[in-house]
Protein backbone atom coordinates (compact mmCIF):
# COMPACT_ATOMS: atom_id res chain seq x y z
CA UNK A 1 35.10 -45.07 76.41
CA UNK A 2 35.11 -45.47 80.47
CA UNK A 3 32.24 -46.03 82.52
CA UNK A 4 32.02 -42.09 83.60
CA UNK A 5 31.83 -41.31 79.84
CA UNK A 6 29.12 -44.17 80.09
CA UNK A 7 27.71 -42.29 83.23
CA UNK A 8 27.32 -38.93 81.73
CA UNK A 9 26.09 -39.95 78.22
CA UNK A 10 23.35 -41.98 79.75
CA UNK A 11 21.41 -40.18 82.84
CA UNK A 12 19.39 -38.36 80.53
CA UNK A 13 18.99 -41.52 78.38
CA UNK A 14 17.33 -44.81 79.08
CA UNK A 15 16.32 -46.40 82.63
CA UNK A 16 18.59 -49.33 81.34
CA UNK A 17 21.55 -47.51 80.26
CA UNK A 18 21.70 -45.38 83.91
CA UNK A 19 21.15 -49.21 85.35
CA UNK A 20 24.13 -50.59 83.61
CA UNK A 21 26.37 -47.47 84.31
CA UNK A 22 25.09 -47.54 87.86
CA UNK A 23 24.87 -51.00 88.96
CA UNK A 24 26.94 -52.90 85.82
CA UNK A 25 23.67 -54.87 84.95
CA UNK A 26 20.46 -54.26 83.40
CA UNK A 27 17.68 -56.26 82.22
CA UNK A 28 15.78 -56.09 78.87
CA UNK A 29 12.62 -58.46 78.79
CA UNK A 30 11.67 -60.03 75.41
CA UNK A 31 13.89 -59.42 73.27
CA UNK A 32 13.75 -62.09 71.61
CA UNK A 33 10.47 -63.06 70.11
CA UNK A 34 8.95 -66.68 70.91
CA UNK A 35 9.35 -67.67 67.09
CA UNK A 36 13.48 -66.39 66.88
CA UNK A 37 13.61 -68.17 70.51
CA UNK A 38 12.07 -71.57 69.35
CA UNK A 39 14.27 -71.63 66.14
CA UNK A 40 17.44 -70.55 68.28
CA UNK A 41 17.00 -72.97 70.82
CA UNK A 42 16.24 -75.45 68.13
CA UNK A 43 19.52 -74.80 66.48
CA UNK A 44 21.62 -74.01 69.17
CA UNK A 45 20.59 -77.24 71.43
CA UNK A 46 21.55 -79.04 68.27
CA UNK A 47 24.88 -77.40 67.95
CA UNK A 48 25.43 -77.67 71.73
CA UNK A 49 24.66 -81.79 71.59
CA UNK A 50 27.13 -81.93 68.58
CA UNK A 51 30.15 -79.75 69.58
CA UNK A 52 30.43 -80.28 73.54
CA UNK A 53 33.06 -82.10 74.21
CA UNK A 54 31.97 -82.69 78.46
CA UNK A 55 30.58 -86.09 78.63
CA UNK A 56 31.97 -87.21 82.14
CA UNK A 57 29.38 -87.30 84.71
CA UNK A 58 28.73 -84.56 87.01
CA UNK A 59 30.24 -86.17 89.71
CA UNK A 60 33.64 -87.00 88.15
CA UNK A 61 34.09 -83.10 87.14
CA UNK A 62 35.74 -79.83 88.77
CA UNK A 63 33.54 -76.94 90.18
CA UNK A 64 33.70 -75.44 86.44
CA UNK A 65 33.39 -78.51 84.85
CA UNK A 66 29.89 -78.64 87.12
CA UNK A 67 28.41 -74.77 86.84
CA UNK A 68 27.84 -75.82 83.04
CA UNK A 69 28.12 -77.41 79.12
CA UNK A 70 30.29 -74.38 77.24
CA UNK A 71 30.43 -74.56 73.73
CA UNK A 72 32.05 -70.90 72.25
CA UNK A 73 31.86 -69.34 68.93
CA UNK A 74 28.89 -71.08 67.84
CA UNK A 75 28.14 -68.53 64.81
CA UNK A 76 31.29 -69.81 63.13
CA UNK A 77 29.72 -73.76 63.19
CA UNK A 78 26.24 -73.59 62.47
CA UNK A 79 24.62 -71.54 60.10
CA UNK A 80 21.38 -71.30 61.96
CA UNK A 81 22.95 -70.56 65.03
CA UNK A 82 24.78 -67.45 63.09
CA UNK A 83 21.27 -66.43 62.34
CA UNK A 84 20.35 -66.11 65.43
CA UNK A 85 23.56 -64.63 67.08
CA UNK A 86 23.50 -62.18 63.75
CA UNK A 87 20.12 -60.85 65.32
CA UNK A 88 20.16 -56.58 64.31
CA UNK A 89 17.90 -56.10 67.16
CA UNK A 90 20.49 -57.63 70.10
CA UNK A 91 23.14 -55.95 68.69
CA UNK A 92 21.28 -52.53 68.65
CA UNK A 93 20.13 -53.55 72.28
CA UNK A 94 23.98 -53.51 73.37
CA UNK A 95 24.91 -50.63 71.73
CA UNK A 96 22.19 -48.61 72.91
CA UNK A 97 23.16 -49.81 76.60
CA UNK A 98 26.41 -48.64 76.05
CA UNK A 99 25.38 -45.80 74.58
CA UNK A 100 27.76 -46.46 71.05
CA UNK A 101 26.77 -46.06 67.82
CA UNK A 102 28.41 -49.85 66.80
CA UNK A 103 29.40 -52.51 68.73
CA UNK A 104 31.23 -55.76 67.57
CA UNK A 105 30.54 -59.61 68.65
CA UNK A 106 33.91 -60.70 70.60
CA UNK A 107 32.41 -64.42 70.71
CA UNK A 108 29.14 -65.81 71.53
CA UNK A 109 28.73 -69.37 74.44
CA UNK A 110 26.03 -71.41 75.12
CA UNK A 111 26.10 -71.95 78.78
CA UNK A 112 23.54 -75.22 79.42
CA UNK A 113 23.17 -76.13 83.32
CA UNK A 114 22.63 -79.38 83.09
CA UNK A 115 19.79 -80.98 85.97
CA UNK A 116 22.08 -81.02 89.33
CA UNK A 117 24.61 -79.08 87.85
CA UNK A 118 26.34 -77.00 90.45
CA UNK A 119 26.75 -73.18 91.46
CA UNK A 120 28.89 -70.62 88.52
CA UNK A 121 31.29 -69.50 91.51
CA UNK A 122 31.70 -65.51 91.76
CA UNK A 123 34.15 -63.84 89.31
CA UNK A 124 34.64 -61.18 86.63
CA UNK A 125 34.91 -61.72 83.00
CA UNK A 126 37.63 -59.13 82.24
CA UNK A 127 39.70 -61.81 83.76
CA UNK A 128 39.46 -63.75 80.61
CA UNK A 129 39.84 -60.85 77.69
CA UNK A 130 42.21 -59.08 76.54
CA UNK A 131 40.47 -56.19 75.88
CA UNK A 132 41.58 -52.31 76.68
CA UNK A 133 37.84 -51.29 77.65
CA UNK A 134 35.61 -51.17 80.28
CA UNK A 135 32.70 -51.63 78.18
CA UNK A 136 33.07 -55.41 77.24
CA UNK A 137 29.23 -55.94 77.68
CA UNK A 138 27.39 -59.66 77.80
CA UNK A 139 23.48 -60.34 76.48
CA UNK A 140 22.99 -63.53 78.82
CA UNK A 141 19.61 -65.01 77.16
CA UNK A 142 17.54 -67.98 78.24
CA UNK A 143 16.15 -70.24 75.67
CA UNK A 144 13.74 -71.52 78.07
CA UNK A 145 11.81 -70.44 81.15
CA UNK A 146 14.34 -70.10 84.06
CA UNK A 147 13.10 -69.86 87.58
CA UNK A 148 15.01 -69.08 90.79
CA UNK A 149 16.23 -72.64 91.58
CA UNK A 150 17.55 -73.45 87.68
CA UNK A 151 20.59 -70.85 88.78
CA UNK A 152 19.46 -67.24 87.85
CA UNK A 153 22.70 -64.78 87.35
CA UNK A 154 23.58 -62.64 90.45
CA UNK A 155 25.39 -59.18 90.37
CA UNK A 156 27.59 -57.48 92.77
CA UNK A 157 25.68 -54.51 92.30
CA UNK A 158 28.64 -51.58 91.44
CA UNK A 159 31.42 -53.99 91.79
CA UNK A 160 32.51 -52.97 88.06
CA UNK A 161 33.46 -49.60 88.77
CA UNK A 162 36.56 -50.69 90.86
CA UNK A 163 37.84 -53.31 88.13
CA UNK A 164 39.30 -55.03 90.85
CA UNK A 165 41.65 -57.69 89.33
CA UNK A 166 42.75 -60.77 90.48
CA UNK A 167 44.51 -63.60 89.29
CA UNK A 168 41.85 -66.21 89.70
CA UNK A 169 40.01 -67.87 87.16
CA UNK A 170 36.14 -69.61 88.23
CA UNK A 171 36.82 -71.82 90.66
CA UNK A 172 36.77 -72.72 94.44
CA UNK A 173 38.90 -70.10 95.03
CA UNK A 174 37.52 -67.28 93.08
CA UNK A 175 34.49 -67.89 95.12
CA UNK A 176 35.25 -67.83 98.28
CA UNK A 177 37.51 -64.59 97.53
CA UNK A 178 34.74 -62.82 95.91
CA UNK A 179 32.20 -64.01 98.61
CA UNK A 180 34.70 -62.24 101.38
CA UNK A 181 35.02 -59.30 98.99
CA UNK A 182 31.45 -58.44 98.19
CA UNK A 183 30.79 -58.65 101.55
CA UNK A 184 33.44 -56.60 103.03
CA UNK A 185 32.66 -53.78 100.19
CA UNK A 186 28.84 -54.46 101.15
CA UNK A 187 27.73 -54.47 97.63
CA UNK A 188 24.12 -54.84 96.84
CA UNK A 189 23.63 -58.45 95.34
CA UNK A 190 21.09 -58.62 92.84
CA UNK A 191 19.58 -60.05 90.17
CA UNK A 192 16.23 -60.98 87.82
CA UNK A 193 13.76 -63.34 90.24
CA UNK A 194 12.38 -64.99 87.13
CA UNK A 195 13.78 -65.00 82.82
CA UNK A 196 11.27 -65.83 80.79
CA UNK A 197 12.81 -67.28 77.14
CA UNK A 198 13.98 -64.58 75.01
CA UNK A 199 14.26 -61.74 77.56
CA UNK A 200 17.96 -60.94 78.76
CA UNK A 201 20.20 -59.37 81.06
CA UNK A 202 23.44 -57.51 79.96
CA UNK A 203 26.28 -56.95 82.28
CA UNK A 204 29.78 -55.49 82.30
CA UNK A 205 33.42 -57.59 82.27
CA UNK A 206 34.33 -55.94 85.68
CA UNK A 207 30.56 -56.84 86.95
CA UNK A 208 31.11 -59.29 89.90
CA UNK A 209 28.64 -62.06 89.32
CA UNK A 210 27.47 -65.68 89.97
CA UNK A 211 24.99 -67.96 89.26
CA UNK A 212 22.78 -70.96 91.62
CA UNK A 213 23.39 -74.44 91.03
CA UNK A 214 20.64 -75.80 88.70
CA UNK A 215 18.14 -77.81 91.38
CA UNK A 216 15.27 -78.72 88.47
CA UNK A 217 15.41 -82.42 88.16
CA UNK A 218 14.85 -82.68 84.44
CA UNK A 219 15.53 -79.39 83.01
CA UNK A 220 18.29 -77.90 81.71
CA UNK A 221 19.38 -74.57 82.05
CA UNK A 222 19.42 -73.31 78.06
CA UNK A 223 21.38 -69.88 77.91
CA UNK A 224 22.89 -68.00 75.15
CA UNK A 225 25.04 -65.80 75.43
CA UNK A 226 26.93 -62.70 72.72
CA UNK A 227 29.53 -61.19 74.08
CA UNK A 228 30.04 -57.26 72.78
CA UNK A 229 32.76 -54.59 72.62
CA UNK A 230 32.32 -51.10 71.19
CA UNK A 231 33.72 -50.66 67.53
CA UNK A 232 37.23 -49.46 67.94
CA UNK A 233 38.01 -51.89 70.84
CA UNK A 234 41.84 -52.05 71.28
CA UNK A 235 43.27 -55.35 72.26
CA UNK A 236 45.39 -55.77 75.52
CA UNK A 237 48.56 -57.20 75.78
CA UNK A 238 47.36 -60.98 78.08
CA UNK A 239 47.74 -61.05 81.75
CA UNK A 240 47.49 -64.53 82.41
CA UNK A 241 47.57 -67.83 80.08
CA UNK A 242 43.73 -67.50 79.56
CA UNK A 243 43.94 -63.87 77.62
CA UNK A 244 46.30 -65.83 75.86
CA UNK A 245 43.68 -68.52 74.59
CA UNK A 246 41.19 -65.86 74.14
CA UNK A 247 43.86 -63.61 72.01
CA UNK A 248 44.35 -66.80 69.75
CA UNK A 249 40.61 -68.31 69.73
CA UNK A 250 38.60 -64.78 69.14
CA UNK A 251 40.23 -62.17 67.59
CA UNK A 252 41.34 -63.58 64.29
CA UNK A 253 45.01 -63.19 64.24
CA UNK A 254 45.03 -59.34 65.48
CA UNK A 255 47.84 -58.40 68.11
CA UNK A 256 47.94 -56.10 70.97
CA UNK A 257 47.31 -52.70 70.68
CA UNK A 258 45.86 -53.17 66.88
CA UNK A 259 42.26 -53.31 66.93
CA UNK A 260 39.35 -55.61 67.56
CA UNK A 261 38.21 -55.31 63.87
CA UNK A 262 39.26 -58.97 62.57
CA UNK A 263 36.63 -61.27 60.07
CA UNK A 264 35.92 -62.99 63.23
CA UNK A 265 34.72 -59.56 64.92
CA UNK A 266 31.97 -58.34 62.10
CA UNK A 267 29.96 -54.86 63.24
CA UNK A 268 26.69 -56.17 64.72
CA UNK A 269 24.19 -53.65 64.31
């Protein structure tokens, strides 16, 4: 499916669908409800504090190694965590936004901006799957209360429908690249002022996007995130040495142009 199919299945549908074919973002507020958030954060802090494997200071890191603490494929380490990632009513969420009938988990990341933790440069996902879709969509959740200086998500509001690729991966670079490029295309930047735990956005692969550095002196920055692809997903041969990883780490031993349909890729809804 492309984004025009997207774009005609959806302007009759919901306001969030025709956002997310429109602008490559949407937001959904509570989603979650405060008792799956509370156990979720519960488990997933725990799994985060156990599995990271970032314990320099912030100082001695890169500009990735400072947006955030990224532990991936949770679901397949903690058994509470799976609960919550496992959640029917996300899953349904994504698929409805894509307007699919089933969508698949590709992996799931906690994301924790640590107190002082710096800016998530500009970039696009896609640059990181091997996937043969434009509808690789991401649920980015908060497990806490996020105001605008804890580093709220940004969007290059229709940046997705070019799926302009580059070979940069987050960094310095991809920044300051994707700064000039937004700005030269004069893309709309947007993005939620305020997340309160357990509501979400969902955004596109090709979605241009960023986040602020994390200015709260003793909070961190709790986000979940599930990654989904439409049932049916083929798998790209990689581009860069990053698809690579990804092809190895994610999609349980499937090969290019097979499908996304491993153990390790259940149907979510």
């Amino acid at each position: 499916m492309t984004i025009e199919t997207l774009k005609a299945k959806t302007i009759a549908s919901t306001p969030h669908d025709h956002c997310l074919a429109e602008k490559g973002w949407t937001l959904v507020r509570g989603i979650a409800s405060s008792k799956e958030v509370e156990q979720g954060r519960k488990d997933i802090s725990a799994a985060v504090e156990r599995l990271a494997n970032e314990h320099r200071p912030l100082g001695d890191r890169d500009t990735y190694g400072k947006a955030f603490l990224q532990v991936t494929n949770l679901w397949r380490q903690d058994p509470g965590v799976k609960e919550f990632v496992f959640n029917g009513g996300f899953a349904q969420a994504a698929a409805d936004i894509l307007g699919v009938a089933r969508v698949r988990i590709y992996h799931d990341q906690a994301l924790f901006k640590e107190p002082g933790g710096g800016p998530t440069p500009w970039h696009q996902d896609m640059y990181y799957w091997p996937l043969a879709t434009e509808m690789a969509v991401t649920m980015w959740m908060p497990l806490v209360d996020v105001t605008a200086d804890m580093g709220l998500m940004r969007f290059a509001e229709g940046s997705h429908k070019d799926q302009h690729r580059t070979d940069l991966e987050i960094s310095d670079e991809s920044n300051a690249y994707y700064s000039r490029f937004v700005n030269e295309k004069g893309y709309r930047i947007s993005g939620p002022d305020n997340l309160k735990a357990g509501d979400a956005t969902f955004h596109l692969g090709w979605t241009i996007h960023s986040a602020g550095p994390n200015h709260n002196a003793d909070r961190i920055r709790e986000v979940m995130t599930i990654i989904y692809i439409p049932d049916g997903t083929p798998i790209a041969k990689p581009a860069n040495p990053h698809q690579q990883a990804d092809l190895e780490a994610f999609l349980g031993g499937r090969q290019p142009d097979e499908l996304a349909d491993s153990e390790m890729n259940p149907i979510m809804n």
